[in-house]
N, C-alpha and C. Protein backbone atom coordinates (compact mmCIF):
# COMPACT_ATOMS: atom_id res chain seq x y z
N UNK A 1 -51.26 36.44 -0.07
CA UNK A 1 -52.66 36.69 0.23
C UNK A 1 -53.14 35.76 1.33
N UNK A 2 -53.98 36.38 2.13
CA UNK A 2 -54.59 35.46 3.14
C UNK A 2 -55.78 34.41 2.89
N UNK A 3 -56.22 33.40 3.75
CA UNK A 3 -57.20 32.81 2.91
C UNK A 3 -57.97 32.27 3.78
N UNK A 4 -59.49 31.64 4.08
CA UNK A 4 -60.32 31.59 4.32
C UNK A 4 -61.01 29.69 3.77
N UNK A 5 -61.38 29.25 5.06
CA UNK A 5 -61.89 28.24 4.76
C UNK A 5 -63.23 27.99 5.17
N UNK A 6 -64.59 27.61 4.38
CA UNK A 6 -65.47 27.64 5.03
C UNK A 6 -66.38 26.35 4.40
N UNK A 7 -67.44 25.80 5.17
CA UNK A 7 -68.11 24.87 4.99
C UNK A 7 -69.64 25.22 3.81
N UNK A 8 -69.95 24.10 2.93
CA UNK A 8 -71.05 24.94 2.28
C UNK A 8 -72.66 24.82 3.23
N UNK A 9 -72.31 24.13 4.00
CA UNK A 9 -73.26 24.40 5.24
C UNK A 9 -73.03 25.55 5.82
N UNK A 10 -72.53 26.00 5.80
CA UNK A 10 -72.24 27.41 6.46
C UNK A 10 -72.91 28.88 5.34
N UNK A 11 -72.53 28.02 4.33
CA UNK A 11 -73.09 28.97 2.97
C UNK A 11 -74.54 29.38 3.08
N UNK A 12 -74.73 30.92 2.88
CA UNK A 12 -76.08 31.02 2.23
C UNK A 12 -76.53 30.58 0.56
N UNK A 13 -77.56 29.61 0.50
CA UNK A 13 -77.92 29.31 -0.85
C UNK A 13 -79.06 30.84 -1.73
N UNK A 14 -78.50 31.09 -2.30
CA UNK A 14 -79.76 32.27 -2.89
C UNK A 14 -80.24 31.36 -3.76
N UNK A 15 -79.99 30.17 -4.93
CA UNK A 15 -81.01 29.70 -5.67
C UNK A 15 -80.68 28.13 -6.00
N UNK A 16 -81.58 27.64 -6.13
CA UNK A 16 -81.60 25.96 -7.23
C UNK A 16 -81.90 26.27 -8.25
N UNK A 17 -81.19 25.73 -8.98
CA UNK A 17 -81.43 26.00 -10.38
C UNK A 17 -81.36 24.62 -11.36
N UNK A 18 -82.34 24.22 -12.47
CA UNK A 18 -82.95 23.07 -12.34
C UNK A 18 -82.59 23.31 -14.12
N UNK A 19 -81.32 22.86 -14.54
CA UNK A 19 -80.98 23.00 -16.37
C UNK A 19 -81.52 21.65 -17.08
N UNK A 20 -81.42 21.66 -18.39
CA UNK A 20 -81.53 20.53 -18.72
C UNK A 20 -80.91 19.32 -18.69
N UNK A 21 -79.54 19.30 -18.58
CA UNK A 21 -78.78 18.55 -18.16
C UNK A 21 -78.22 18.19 -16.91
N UNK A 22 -77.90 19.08 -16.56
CA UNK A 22 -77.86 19.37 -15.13
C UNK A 22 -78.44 20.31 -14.26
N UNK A 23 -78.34 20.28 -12.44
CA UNK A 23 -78.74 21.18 -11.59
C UNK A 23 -77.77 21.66 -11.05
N UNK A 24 -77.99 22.98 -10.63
CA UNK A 24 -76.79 23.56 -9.87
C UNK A 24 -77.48 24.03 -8.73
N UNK A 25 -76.46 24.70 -7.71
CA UNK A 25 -77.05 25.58 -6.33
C UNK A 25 -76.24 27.10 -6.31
N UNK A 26 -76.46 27.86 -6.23
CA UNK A 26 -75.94 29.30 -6.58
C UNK A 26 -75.55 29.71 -5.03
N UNK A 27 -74.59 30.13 -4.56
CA UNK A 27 -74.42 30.12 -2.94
C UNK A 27 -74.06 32.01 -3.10
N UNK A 28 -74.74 32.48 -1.62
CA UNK A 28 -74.50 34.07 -2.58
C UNK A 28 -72.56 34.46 -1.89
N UNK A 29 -72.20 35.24 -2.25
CA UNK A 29 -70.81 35.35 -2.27
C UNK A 29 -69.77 34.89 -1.31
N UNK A 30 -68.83 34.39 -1.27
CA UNK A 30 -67.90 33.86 -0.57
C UNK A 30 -67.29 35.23 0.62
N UNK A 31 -67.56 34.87 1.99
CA UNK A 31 -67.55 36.12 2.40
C UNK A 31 -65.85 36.40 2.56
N UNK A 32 -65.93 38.08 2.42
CA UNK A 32 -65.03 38.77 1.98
C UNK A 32 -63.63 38.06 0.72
N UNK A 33 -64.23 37.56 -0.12
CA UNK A 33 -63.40 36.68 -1.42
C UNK A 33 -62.64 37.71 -2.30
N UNK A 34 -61.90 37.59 -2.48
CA UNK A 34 -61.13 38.37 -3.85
C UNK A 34 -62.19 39.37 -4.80
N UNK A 35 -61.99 39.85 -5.59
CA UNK A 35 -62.73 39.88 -6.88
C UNK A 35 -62.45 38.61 -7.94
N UNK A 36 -62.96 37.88 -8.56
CA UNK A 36 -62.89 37.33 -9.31
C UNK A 36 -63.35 37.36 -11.13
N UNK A 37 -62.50 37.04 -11.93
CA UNK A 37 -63.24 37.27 -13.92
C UNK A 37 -63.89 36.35 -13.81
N UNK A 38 -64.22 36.50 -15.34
CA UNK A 38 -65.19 35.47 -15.60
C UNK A 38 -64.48 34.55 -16.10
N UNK A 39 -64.00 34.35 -16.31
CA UNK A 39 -62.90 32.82 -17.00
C UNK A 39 -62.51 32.53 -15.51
N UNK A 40 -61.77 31.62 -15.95
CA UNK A 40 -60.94 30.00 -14.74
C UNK A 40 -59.61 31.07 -13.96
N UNK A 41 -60.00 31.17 -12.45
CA UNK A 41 -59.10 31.71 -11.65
C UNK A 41 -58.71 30.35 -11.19
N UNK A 42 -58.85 29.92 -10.58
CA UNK A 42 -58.15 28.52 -9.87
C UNK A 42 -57.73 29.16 -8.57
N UNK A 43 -58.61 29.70 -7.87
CA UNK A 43 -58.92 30.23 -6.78
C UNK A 43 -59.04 29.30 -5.74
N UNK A 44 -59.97 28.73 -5.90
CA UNK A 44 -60.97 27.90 -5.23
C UNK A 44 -60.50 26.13 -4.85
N UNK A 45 -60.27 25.69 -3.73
CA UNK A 45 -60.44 24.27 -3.23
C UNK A 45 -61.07 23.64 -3.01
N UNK A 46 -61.67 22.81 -3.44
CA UNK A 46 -63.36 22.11 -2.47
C UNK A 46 -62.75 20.43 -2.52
N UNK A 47 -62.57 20.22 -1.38
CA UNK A 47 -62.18 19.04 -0.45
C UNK A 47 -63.43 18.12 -0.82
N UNK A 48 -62.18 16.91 -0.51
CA UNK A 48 -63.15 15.57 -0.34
C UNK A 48 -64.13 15.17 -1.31
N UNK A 49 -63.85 16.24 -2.85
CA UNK A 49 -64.75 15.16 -3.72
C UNK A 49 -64.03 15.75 -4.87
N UNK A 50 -63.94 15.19 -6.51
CA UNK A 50 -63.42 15.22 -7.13
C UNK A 50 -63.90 16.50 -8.10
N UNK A 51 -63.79 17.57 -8.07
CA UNK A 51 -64.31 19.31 -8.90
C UNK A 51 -63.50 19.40 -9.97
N UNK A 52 -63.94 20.31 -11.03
CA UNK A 52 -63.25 20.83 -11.74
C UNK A 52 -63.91 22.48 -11.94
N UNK A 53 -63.02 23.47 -12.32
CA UNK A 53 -63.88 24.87 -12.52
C UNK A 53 -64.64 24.69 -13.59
N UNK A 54 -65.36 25.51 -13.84
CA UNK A 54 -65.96 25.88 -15.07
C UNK A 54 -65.93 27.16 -15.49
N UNK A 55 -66.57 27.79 -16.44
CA UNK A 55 -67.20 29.00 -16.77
C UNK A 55 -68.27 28.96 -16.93
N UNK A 56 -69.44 30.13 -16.39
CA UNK A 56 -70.48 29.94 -16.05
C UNK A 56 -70.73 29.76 -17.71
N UNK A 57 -71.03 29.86 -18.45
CA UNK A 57 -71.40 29.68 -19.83
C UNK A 57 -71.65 27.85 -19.65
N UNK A 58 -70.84 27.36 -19.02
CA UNK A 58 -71.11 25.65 -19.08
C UNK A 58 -71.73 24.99 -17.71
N UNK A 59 -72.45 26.43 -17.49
CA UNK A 59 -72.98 25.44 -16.12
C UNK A 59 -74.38 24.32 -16.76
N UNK A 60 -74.91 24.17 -17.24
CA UNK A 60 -75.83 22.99 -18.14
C UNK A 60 -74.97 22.23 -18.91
N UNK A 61 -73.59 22.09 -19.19
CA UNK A 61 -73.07 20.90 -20.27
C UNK A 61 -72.60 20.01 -19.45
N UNK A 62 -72.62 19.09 -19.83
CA UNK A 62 -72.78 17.57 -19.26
C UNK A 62 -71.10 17.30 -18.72
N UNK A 63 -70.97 17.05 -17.27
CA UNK A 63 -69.60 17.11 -16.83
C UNK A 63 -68.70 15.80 -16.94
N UNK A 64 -67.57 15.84 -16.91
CA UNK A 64 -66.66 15.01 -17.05
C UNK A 64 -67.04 13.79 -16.33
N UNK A 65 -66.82 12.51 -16.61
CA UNK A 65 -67.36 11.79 -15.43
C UNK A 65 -66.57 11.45 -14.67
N UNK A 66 -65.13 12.05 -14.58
CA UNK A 66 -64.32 11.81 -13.45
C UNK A 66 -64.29 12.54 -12.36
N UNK A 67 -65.25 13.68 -12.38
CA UNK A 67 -65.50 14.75 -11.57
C UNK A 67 -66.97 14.34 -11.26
N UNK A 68 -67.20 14.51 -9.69
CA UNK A 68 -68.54 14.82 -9.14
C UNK A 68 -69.18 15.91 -9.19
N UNK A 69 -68.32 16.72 -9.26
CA UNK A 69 -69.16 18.39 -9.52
C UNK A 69 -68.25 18.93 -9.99
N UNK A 70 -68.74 20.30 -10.89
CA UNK A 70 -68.18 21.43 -11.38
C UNK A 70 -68.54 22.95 -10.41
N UNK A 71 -67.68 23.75 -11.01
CA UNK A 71 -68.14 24.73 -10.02
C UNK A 71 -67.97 25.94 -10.82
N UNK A 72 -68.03 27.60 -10.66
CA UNK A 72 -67.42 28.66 -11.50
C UNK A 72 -67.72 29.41 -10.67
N UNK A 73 -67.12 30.41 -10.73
CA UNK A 73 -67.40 31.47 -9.33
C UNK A 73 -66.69 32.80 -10.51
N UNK A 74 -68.08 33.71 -10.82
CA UNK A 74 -67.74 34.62 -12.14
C UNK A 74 -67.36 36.13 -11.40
N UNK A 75 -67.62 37.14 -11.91
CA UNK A 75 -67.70 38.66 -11.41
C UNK A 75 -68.66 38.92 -10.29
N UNK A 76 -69.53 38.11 -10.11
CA UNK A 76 -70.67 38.10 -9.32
C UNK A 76 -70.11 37.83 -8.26
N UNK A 77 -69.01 36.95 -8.02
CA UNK A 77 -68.41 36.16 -7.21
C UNK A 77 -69.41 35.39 -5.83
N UNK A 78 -70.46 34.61 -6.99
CA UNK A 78 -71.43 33.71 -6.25
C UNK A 78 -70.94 32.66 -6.64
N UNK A 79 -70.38 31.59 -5.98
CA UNK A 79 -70.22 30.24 -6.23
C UNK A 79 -71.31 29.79 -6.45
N UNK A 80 -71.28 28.89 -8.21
CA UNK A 80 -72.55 27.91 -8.42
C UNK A 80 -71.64 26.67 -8.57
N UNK A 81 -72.09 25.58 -7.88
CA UNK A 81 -71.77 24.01 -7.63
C UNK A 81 -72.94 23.38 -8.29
N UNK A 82 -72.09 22.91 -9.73
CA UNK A 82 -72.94 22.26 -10.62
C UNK A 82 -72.98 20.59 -10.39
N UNK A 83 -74.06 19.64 -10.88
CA UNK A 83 -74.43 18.52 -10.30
C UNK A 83 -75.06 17.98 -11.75
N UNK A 84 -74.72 16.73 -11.66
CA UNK A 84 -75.86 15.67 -12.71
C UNK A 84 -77.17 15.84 -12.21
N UNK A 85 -78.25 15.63 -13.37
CA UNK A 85 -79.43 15.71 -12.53
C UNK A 85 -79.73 14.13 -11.68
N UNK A 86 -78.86 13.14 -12.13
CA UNK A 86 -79.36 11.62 -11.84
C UNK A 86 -78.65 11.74 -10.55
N UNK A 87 -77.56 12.93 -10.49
CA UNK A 87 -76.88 12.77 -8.26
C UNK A 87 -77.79 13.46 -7.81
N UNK A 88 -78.02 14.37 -7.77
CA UNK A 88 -78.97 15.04 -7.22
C UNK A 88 -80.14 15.90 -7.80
N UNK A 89 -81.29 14.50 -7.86
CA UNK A 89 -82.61 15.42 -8.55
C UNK A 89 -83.34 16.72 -7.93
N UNK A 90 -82.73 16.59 -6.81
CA UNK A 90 -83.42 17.62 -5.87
C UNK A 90 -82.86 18.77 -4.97
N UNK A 91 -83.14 19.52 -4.42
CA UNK A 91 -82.43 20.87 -3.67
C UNK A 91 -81.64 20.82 -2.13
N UNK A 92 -82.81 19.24 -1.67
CA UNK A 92 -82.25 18.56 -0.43
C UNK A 92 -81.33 17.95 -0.66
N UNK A 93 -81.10 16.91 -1.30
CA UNK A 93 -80.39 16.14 -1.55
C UNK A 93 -79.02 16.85 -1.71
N UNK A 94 -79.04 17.84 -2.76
CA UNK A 94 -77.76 18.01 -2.90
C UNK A 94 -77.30 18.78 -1.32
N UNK A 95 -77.93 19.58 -1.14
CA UNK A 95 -77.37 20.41 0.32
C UNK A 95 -76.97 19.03 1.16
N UNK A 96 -77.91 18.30 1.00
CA UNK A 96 -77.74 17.30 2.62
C UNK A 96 -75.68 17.12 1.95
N UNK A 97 -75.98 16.00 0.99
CA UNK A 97 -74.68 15.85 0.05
C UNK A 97 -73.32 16.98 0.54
N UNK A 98 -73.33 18.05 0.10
CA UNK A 98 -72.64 18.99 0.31
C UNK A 98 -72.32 19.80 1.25
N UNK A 99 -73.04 19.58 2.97
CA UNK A 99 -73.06 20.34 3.72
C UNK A 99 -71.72 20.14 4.79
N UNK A 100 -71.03 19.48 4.88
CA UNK A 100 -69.65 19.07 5.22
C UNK A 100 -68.74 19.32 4.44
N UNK A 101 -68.46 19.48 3.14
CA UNK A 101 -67.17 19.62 1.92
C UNK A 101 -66.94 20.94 2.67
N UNK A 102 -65.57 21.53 2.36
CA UNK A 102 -65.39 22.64 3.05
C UNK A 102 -64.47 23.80 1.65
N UNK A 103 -64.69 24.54 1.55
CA UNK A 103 -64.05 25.18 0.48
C UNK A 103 -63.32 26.28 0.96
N UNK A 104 -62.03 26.23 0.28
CA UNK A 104 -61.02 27.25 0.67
C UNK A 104 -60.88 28.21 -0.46
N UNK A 105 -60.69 29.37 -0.29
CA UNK A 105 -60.43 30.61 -1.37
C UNK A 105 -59.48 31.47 -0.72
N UNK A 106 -59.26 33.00 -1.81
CA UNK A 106 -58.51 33.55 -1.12
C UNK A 106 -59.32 34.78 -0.99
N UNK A 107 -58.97 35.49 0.07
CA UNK A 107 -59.62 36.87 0.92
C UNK A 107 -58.72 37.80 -0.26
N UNK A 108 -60.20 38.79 -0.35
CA UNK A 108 -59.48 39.99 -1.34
C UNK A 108 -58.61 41.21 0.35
N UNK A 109 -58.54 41.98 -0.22
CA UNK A 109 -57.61 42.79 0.82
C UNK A 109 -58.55 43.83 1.75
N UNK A 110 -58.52 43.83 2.66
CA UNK A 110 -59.32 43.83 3.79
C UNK A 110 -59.45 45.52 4.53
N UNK A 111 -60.21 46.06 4.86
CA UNK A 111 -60.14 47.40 5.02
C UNK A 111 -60.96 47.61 6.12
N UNK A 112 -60.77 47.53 7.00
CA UNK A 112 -61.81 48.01 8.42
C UNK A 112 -62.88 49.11 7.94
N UNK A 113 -64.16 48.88 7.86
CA UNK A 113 -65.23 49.57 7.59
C UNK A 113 -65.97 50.44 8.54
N UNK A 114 -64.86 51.36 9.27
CA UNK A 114 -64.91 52.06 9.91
C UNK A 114 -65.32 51.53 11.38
N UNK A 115 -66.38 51.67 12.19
CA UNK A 115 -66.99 51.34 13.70
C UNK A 115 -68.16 50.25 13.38
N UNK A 116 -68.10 49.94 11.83
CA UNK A 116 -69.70 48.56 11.88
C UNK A 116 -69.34 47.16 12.06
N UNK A 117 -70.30 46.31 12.17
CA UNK A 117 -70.22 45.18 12.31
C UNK A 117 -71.34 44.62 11.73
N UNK A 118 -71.32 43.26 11.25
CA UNK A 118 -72.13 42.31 10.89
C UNK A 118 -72.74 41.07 12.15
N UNK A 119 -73.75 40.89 12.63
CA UNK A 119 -74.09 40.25 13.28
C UNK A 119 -74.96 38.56 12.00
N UNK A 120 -74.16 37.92 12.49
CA UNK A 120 -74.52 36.63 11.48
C UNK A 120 -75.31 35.61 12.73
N UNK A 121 -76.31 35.30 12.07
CA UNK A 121 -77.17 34.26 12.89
C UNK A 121 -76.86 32.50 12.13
N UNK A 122 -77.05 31.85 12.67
CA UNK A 122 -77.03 30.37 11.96
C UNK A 122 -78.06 29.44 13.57
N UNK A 123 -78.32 28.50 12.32
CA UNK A 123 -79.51 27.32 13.40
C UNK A 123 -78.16 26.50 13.78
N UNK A 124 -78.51 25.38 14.62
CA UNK A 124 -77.92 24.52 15.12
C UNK A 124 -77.37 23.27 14.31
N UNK A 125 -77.31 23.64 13.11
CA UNK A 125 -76.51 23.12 11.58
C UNK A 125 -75.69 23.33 11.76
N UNK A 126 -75.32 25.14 12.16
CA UNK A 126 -74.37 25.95 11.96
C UNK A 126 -74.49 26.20 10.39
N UNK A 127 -76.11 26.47 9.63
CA UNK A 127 -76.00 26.62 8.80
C UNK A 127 -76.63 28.60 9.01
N UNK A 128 -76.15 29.42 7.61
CA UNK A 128 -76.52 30.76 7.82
C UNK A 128 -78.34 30.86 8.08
N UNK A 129 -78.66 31.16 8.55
CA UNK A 129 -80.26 31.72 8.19
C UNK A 129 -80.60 33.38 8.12
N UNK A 130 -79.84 34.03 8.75
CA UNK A 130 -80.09 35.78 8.32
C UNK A 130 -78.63 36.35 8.67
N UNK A 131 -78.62 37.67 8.06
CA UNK A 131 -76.57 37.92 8.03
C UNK A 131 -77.91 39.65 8.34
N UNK A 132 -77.10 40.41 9.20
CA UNK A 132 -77.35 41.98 9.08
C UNK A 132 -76.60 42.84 8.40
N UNK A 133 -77.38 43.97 7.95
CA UNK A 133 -76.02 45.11 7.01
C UNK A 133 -75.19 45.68 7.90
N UNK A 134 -74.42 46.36 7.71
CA UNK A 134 -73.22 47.11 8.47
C UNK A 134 -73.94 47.75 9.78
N UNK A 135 -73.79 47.62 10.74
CA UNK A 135 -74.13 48.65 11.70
C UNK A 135 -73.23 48.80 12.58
N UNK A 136 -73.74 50.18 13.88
CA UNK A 136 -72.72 50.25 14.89
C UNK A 136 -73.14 48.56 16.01
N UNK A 137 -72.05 48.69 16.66
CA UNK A 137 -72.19 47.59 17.81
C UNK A 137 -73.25 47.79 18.72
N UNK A 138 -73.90 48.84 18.57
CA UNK A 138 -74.85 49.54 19.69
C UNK A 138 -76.51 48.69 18.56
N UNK A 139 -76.31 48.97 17.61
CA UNK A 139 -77.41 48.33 17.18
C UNK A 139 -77.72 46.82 16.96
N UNK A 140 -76.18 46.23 16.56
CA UNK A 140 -76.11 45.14 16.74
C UNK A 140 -76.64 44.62 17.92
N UNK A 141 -76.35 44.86 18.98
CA UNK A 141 -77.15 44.53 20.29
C UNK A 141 -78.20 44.44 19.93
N UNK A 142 -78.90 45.60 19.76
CA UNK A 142 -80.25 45.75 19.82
C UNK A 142 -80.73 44.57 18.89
N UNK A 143 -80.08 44.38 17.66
CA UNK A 143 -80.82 43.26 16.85
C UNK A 143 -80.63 42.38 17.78
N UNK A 144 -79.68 41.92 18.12
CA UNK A 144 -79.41 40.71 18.83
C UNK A 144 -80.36 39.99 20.22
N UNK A 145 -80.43 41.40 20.65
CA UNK A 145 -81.51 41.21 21.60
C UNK A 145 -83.22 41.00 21.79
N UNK A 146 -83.47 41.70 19.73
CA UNK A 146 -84.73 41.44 19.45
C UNK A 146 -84.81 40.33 18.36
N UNK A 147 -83.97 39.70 18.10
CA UNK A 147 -83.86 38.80 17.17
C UNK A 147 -84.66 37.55 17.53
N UNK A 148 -86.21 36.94 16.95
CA UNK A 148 -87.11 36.49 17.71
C UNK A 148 -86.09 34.74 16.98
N UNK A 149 -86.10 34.19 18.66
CA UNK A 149 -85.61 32.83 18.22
C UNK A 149 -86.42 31.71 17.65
N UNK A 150 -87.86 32.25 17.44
CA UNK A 150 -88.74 31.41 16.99
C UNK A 150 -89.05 31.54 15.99
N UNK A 151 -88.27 32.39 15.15
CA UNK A 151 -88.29 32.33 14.06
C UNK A 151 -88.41 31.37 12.77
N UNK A 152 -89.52 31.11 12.19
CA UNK A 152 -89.52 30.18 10.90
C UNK A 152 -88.35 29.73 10.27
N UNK A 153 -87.50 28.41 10.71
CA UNK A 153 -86.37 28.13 10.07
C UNK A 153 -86.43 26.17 10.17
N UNK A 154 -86.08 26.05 9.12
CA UNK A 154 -86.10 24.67 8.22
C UNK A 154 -85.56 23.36 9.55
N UNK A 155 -84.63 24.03 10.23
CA UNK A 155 -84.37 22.99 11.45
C UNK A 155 -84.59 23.53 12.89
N UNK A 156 -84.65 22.37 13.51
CA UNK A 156 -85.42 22.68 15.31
C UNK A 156 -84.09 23.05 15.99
N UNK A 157 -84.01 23.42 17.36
CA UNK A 157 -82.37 23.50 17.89
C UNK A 157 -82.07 25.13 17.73
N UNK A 158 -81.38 25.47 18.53
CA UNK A 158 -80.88 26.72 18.87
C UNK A 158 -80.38 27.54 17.71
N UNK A 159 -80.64 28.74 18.22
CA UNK A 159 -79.91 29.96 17.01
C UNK A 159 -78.45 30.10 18.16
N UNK A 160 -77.38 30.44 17.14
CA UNK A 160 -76.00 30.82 17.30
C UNK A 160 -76.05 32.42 17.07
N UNK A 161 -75.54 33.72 17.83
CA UNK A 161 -75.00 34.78 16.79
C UNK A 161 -73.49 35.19 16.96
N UNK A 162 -73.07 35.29 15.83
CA UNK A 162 -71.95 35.77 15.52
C UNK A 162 -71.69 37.53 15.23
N UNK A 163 -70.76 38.36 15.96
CA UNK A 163 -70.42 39.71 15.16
C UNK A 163 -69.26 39.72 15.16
N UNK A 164 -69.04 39.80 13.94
CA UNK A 164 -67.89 39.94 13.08
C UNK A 164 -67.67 41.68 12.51
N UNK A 165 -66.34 42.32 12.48
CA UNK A 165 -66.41 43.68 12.04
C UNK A 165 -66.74 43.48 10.57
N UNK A 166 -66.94 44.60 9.93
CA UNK A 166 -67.53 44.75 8.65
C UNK A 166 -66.09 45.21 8.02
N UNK A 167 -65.88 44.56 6.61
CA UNK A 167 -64.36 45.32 5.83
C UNK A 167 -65.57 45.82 4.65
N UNK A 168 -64.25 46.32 3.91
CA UNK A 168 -64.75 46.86 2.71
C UNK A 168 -63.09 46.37 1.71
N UNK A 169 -63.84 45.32 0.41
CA UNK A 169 -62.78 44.02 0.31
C UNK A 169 -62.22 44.99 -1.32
N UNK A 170 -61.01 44.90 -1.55
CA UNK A 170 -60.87 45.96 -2.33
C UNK A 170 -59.73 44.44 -3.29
C-alpha cells in the first residue's frame, strides 16, 4: 500500500472538544486514508512525540503518563488527538503545540474521479482554510480566480492554491 505524510498544520480541525478529563481536537479526515474500524488499526505514525492509539470510547480516560497524547481514528476516519487538560487547557495552545508533528498513514486505493479536481486553499501557515467539492478544471479556475484573498482568516500573509485531481478511495 502506498502512503502519505502530512503535517497537523496542514489539517483541517472540525472541532475542540473540552471532556472531563481530558481535551481533544477532531481533525476532519485524513485525505484520501484507507477505510478504517473502530478498534486499534495501527495505521497511523505521529512523529516526534510519544502517542499511543486509542478507541474512541476512551477518548476522556486519563492517559498513560508515558505518552503525550492519544489518538483513534474510528469509521469516521476523523483523527481525534487526545490531550491532558493541564497540557493544553485551550484550542490554541494545543494547535500552536501540534502544528509541526507530521503524521503518516496509509492511502486507501485510489481511483481517478473521472475529469474533477479539488482546488485546496491554505494561509501562509500552510495551514487548510477552505478545500472545494469535485469540479471540472474549468471551474476550478473560475473559483480560483474569484476566490476573494481578503478573506476572514485567523493569520495575515498570503493565500496558497493547490489542485489536486479528485479519487474516489475504495
Amino acid at each position: 500500500m502506498s502512503s502519505a505524510i502530512v503535517r497537523f498544520g496542514e489539517l483541517k480541525v472540525d472541532s475542540f472538544v473540552q471532556g472531563v478529563v481530558n481535551n481533544w481536537l477532531v481533525y476532519s479526515p485524513l485525505p484520501y486514508s484507507k477505510q478504517h474500524s473502530s478498534g486499534l488499526d495501527g495505521d497511523i505514525v505521529i512523529s516526534a512525540t510519544p502517542t499511543v492509539e486509542i478507541i474512541d470510547a476512551d477518548l476522556d480516560v486519563a492517559i498513560d503518563p508515558q505518552y503525550a497524547y492519544a489518538y483513534s481514528i474510528a469509521t469516521d476516519n476523523k483523527l481525534k488527538i487526545v490531550f491532558d487538560k493541564v497540557k493544553h487547557p485551550d484550542k490554541g495552545s494545543a494547535l500552536e503545540a501540534l502544528k509541526c508533528i507530521s503524521v503518516s498513514y496509509e492511502l486507501g486505493h485510489l481511483t481517478p474521479n473521472g475529469g474533477l479536481y479539488i482546488a485546496i486553499f491554505r494561509n501562509s501557515l500552510g495551514e487548510e482554510i477552505h478545500r472545494t467539492t469535485p469540479m471540472s478544471l474549468t471551474q476550478c479556475t473560475t473559483v480560483i480566480s474569484t476566490f476573494n484573498d481578503t478573506r476572514q482568516v485567523d493569520t495575515g500573509g498570503y493565500l496558497k492554491c493547490e489542485v489536486v485531481p479528485d479519487f474516489v478511495v475504495s
